[in-house]
Protein backbone atom coordinates (compact mmCIF):
# COMPACT_ATOMS: atom_id res chain seq x y z
CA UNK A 1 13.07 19.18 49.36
CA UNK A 2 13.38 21.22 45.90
CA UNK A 3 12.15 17.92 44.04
CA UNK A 4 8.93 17.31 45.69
CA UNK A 5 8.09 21.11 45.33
CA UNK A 6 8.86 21.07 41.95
CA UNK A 7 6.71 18.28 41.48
CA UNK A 8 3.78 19.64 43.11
CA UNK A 9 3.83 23.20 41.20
CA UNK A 10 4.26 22.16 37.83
CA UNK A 11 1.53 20.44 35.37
CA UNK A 12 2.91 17.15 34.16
CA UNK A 13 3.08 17.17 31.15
CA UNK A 14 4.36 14.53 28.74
CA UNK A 15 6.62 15.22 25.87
CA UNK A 16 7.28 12.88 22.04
CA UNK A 17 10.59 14.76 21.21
CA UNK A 18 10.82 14.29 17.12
CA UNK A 19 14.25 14.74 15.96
CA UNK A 20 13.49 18.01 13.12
CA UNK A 21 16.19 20.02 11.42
CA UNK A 22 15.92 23.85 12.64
CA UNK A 23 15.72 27.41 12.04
CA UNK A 24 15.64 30.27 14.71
CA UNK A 25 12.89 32.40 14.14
CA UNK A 26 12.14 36.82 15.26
CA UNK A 27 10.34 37.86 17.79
CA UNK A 28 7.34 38.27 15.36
CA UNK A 29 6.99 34.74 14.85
CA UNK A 30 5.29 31.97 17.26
CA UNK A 31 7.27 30.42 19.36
CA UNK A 32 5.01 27.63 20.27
CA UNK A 33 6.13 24.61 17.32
CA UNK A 34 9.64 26.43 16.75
CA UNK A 35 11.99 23.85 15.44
CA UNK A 36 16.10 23.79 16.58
CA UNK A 37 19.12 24.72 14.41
CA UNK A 38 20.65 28.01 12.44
CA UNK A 39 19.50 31.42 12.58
CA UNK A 40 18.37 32.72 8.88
CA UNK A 41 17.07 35.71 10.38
CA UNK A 42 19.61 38.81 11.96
CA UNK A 43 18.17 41.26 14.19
CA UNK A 44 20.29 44.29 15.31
CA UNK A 45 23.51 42.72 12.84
CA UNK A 46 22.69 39.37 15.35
CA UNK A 47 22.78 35.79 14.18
CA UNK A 48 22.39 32.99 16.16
CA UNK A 49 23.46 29.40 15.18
CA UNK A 50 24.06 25.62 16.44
CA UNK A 51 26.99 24.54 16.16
CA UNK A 52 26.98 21.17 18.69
CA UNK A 53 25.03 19.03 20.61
CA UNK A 54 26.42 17.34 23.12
CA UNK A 55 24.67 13.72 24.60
CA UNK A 56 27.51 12.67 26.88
CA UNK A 57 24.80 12.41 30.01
CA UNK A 58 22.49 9.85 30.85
CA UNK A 59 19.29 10.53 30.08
CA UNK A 60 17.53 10.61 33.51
CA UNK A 61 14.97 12.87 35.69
CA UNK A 62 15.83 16.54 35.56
CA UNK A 63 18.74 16.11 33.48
CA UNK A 64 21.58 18.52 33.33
CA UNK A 65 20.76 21.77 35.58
CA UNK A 66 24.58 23.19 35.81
CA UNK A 67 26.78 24.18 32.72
CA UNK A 68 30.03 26.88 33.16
CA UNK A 69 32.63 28.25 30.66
CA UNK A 70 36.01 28.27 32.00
CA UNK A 71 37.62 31.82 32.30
CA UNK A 72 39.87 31.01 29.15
CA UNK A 73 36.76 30.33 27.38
CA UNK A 74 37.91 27.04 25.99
CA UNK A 75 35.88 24.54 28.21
CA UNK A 76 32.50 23.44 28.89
CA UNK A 77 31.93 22.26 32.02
CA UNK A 78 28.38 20.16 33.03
CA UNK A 79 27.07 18.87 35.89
CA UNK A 80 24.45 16.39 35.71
CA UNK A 81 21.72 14.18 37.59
CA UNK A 82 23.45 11.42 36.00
CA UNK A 83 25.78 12.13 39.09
CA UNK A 84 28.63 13.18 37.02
CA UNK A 85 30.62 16.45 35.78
CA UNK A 86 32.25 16.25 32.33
CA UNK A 87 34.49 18.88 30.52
CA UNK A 88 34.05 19.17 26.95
CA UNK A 89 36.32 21.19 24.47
CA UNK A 90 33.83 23.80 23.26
CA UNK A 91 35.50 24.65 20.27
CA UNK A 92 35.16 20.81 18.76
CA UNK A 93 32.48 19.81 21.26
CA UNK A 94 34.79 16.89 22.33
CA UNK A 95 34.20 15.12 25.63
CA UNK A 96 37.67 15.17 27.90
CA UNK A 97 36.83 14.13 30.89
CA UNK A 98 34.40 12.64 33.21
CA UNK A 99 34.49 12.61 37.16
CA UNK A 100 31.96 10.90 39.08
CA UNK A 101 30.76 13.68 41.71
CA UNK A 102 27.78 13.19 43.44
CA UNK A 103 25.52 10.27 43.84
CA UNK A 104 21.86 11.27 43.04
CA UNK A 105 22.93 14.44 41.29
CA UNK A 106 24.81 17.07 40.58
CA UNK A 107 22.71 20.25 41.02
CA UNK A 108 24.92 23.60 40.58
CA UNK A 109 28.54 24.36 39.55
CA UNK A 110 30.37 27.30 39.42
CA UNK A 111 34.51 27.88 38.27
CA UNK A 112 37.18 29.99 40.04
CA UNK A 113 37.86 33.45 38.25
CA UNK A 114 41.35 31.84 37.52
CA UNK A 115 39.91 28.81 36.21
CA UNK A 116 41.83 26.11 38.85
CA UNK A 117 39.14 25.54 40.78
CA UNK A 118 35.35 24.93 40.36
CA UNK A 119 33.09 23.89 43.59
CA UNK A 120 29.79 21.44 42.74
CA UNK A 121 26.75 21.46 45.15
CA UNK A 122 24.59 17.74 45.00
CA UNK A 123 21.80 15.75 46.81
CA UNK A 124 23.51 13.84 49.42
CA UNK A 125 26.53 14.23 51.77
CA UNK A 126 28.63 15.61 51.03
CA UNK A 127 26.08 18.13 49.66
CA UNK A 128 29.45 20.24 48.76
CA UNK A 129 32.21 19.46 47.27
CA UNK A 130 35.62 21.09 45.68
CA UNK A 131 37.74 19.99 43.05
CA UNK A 132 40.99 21.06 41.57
CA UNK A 133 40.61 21.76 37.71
CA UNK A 134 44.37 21.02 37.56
CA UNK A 135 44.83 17.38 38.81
CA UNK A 136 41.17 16.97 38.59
CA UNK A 137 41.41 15.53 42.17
CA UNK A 138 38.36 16.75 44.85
CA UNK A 139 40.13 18.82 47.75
CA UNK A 140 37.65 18.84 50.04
CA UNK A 141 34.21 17.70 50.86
CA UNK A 142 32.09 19.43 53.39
CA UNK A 143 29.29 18.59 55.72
CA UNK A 144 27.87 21.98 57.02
CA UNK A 145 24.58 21.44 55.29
CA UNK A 146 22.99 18.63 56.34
CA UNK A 147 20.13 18.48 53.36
CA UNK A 148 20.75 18.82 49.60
CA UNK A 149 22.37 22.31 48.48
CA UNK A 150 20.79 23.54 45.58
CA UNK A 151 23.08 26.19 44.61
CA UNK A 152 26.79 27.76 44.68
CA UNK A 153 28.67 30.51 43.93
CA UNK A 154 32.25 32.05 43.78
CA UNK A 155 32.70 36.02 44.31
CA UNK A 156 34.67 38.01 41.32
CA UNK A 157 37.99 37.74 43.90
CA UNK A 158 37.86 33.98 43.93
CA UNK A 159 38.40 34.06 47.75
CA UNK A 160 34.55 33.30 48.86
CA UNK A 161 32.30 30.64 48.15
CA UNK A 162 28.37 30.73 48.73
CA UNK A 163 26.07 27.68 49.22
CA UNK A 164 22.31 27.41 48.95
CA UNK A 165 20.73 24.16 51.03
CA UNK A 166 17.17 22.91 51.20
CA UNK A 167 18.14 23.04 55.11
CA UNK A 168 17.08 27.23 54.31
CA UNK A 169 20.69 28.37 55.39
CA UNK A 170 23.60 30.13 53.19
CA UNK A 171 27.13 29.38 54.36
CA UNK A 172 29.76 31.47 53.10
CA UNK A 173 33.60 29.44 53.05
CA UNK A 174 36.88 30.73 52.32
CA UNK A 175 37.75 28.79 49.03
CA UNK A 176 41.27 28.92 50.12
CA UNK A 177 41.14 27.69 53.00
CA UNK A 178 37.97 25.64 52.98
CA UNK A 179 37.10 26.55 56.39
CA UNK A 180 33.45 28.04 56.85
CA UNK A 181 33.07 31.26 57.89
CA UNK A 182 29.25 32.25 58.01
CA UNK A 183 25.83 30.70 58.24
CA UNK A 184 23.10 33.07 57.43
CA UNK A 185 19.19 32.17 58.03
CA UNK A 186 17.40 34.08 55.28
CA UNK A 187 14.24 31.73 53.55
CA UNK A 188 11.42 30.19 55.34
CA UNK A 189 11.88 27.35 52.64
CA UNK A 190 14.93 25.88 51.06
CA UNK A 191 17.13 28.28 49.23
CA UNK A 192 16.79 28.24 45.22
CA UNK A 193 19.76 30.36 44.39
CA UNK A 194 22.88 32.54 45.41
CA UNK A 195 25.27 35.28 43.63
CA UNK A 196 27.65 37.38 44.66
CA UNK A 197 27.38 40.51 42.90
CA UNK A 198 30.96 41.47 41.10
CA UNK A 199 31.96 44.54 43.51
CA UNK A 200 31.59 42.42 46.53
CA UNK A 201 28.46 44.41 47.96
CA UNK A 202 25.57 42.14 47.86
CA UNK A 203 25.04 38.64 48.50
CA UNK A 204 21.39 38.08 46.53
CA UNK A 205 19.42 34.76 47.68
CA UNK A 206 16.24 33.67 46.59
CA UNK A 207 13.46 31.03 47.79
CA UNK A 208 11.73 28.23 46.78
CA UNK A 209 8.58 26.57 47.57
CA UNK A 210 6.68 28.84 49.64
CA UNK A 211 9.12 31.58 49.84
CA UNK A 212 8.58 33.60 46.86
CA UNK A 213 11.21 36.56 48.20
CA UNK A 214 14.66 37.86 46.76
CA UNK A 215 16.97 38.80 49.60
CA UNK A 216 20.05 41.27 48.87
CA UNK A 217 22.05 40.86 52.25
CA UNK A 218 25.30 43.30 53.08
CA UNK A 219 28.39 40.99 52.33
CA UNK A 220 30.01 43.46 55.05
CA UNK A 221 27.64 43.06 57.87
CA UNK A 222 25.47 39.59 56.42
CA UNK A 223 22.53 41.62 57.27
CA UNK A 224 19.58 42.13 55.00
CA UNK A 225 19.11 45.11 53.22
CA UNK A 226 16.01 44.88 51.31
CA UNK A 227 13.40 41.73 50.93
CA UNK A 228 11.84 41.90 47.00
CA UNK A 229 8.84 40.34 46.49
CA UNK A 230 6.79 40.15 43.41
CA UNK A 231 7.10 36.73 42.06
CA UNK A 232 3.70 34.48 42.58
CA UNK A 233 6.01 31.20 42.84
CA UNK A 234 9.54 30.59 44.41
CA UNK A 235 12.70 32.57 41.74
CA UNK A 236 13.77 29.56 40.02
CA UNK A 237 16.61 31.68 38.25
CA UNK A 238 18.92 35.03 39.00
CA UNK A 239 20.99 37.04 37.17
CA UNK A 240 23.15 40.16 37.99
CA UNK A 241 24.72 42.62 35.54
CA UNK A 242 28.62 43.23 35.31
CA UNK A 243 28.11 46.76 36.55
CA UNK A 244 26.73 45.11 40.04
CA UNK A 245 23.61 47.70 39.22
CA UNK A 246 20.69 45.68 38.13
CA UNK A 247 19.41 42.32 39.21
CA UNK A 248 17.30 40.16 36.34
CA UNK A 249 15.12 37.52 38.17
CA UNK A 250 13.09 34.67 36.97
CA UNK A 251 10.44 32.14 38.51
CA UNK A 252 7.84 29.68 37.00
CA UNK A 253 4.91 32.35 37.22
CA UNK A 254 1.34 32.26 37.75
CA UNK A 255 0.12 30.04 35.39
CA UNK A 256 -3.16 31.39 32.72
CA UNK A 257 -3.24 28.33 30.76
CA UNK A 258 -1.64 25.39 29.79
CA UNK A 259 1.38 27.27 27.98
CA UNK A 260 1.07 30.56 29.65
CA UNK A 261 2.47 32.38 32.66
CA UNK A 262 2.72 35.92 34.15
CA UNK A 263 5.07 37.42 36.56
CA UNK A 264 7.74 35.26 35.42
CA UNK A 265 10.30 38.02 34.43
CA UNK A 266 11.72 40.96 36.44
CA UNK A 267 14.23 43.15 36.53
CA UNK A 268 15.38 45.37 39.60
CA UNK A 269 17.83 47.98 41.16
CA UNK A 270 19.89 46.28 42.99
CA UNK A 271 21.04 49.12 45.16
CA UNK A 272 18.02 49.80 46.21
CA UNK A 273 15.60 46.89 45.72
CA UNK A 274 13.66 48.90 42.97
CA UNK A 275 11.51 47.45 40.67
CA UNK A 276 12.52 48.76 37.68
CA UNK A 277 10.93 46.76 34.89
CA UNK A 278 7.91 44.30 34.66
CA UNK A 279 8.47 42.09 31.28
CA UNK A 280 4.68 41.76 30.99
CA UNK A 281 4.79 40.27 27.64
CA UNK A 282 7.16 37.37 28.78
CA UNK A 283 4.41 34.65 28.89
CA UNK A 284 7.17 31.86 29.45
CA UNK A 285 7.81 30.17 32.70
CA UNK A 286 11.78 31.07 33.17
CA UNK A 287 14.41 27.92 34.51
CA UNK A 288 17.71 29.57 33.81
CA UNK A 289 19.20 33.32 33.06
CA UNK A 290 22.69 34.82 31.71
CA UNK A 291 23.75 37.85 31.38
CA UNK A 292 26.07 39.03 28.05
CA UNK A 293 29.68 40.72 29.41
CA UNK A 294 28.97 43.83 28.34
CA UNK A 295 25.45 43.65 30.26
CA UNK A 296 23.24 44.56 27.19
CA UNK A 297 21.62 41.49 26.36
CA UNK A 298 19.70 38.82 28.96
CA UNK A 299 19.14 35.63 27.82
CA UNK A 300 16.65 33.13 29.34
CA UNK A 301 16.04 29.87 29.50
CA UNK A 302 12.44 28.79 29.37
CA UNK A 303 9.80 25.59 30.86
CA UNK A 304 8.47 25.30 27.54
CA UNK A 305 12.12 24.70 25.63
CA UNK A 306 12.41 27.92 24.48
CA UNK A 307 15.32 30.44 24.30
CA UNK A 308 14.61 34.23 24.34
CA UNK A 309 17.07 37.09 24.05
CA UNK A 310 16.11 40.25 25.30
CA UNK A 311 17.67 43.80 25.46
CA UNK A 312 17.93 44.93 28.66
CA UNK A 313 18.76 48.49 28.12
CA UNK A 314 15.17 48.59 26.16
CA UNK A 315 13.00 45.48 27.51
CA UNK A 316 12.57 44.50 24.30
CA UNK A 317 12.55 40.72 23.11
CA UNK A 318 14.88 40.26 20.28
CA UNK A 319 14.88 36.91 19.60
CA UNK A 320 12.77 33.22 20.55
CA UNK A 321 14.23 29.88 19.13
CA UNK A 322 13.79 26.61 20.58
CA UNK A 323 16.72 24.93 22.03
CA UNK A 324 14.56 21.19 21.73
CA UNK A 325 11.62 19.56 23.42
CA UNK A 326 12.00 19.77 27.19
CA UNK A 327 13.07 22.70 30.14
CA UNK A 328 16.31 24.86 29.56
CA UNK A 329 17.82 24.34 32.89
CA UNK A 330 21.08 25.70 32.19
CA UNK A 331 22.63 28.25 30.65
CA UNK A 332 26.21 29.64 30.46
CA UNK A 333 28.41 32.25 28.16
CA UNK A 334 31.84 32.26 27.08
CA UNK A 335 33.78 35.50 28.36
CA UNK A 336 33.82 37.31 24.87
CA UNK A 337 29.93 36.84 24.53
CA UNK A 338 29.84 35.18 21.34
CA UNK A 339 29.50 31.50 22.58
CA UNK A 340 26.46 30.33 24.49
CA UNK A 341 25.73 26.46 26.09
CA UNK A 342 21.96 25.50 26.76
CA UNK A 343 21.61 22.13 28.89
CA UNK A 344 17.92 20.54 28.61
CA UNK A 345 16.07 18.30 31.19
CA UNK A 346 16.08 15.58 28.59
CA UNK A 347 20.21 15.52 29.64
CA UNK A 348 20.90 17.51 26.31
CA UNK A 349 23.41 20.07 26.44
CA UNK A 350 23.75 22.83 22.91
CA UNK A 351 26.39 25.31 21.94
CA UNK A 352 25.52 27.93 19.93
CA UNK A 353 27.14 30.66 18.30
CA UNK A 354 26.45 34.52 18.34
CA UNK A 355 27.68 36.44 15.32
């Protein structure tokens, strides 16, 4: 299971968060003892600035992994391993609504193109489950995957629905219909993530554990095209650009020292499997990645509670700020770009604003 792996390949490493008023810093500056709050600095006519924090969750073990922006661009929408998902204005940072989802966890969300519908994957069966954003009532609950399922997806159509399960299978489902449709064997070990690219090519999939590869499997045929490899450790994070040409993946990396990885940053042709760029000077074990609408600008979300923006049209890092003491699990931007929510494994969840 994810959770035992993830136990075994990181240091432990404990953490006295001190509460610290904050100021986002360049790329020139160290990012090591950054502390959290407003931008004072503009790079490239950019500012950067918190504008909520948002302690709705419980504080328990691995916190809040899944955060989503509804379509509209009006709601937050969390999934934690307090076993809950809550809705939050993200305007006013107001909490709406809590449902209680999974027991032991919620571990990945994603929202319906139109915004009715979002589907939440979680640790026990159901290990799926989908829920109308209109009534707030689940529709269905499924039991294809008979071990947790780490990750899910919805294609750019809203008609398909991917799912990622520890039991190393994807199962594709008609989000109409809720009826499965496919069950593709890809990863020796449990599968880490899924995305459907937005022209409704490729189906990417990545492992954990002892699977360090990056499938991109015909959506047509549910064959694979091309197996990546590169990453030392399983791709904890993937990210594809609006353009369906480039894929941005991200793993815990190959550890130097205590606060210091390589091979934790790639970024690839997704046509043709490509490696296109190495970010060698990313030194930052990645959790979580986004990718801005108009595919310029790749943000991550790092082990170490740090936030780095990055052009992707010139691999250059423009800005690190920390987002607070522990892992940036999650990360999610509103549809114009200018809005971006970090969730923490310390069950913290931040909006920030890009100007």
């Amino acid at each position: 299971m994810k959770l035992l792996n993830f136990l075994k390949s990181r240091p432990v490493i404990i953490v006295i968060a001190i509460a610290v008023s904050i100021t986002v810093i360049d790329v020139h500056s160290s990012s090591s003892n950054l502390p959290i709050g407003k931008s004072t600095i503009t790079q490239s006519q950019l500012q950067i600035q918190l504008v909520h924090t948002l302690t709705g969750h419980k504080k328990v073990t691995f916190g809040v992994r899944a955060v989503a922006i509804s379509p509209s661009g009006q709601t937050l929408i969390s999934g934690g391993r307090d076993d809950t998902i809550k809705f939050w204005n993200l305007r006013t940072g107001k909490l709406l609504r809590s449902l209680d989802a999974h027991s032991d966890g919620v571990t990945s969300i994603a929202i319906s193109p139109d915004g009715k519908r979002i589907v939440s994957g979680g640790i026990t069966t159901p290990t799926m489950k989908v829920w109308d954003l209109r009534t707030f009532l689940m529709l269905d609950s499924e039991s294809g995957h008979n071990q947790p399922v780490e990750t899910v997806a919805i294609s750019s159509d809203g008609r398909l629905i991917a799912s990622g399960s520890d039991d190393r299978t994807i199962k594709l489902w008609d989000l109409h219909t809720l009826k499965q449709l496919n069950t593709i064997a890809a990863h020796s070990a449990y599968v880490s993530n899924v995305a459907i690219s937005p022209d409704m090519q490729t189906l990417v999939s990545t492992g954990g554990g002892d699977d360090n590869t990056i499938k991109l499997i015909d959506l047509q045929t549910k064959k694979t095209r091309y197996t990546l490899q590169g990453h030392k450790t399983g791709v904890d994070a993937i990210a594809i650009t609006p353009d369906s040409k480039k894929l941005v993946t991200g793993s815990f990396g190959q550890l130097v020292s205590r606060n210091r990885a390589i091979s934790t940053l790639k970024l690839w042709n997704l046509q043709t499997g490509k490696l296109l760029h190495e970010f060698a000077d990313n030194f930052s074990s990645v959790e979580s990645l986004v990718i801005s609408p108009d595919g310029k600008i790749l943000i991550c979300g790092n082990y170490d509670g740090t936030i780095k923006m990055w052009s992707l049209e010139q691999g250059k890092l423009l800005h690190t700020w920390r987002d607070g003491s522990s892992s940036v699990l999650g990360l999610a931007l509103s549809p114009d770009g200018k809005t971006l929510a970090s969730s923490n494994e310390d069950s913290t969840i931040h909006i920030w604003q890009i100007k």
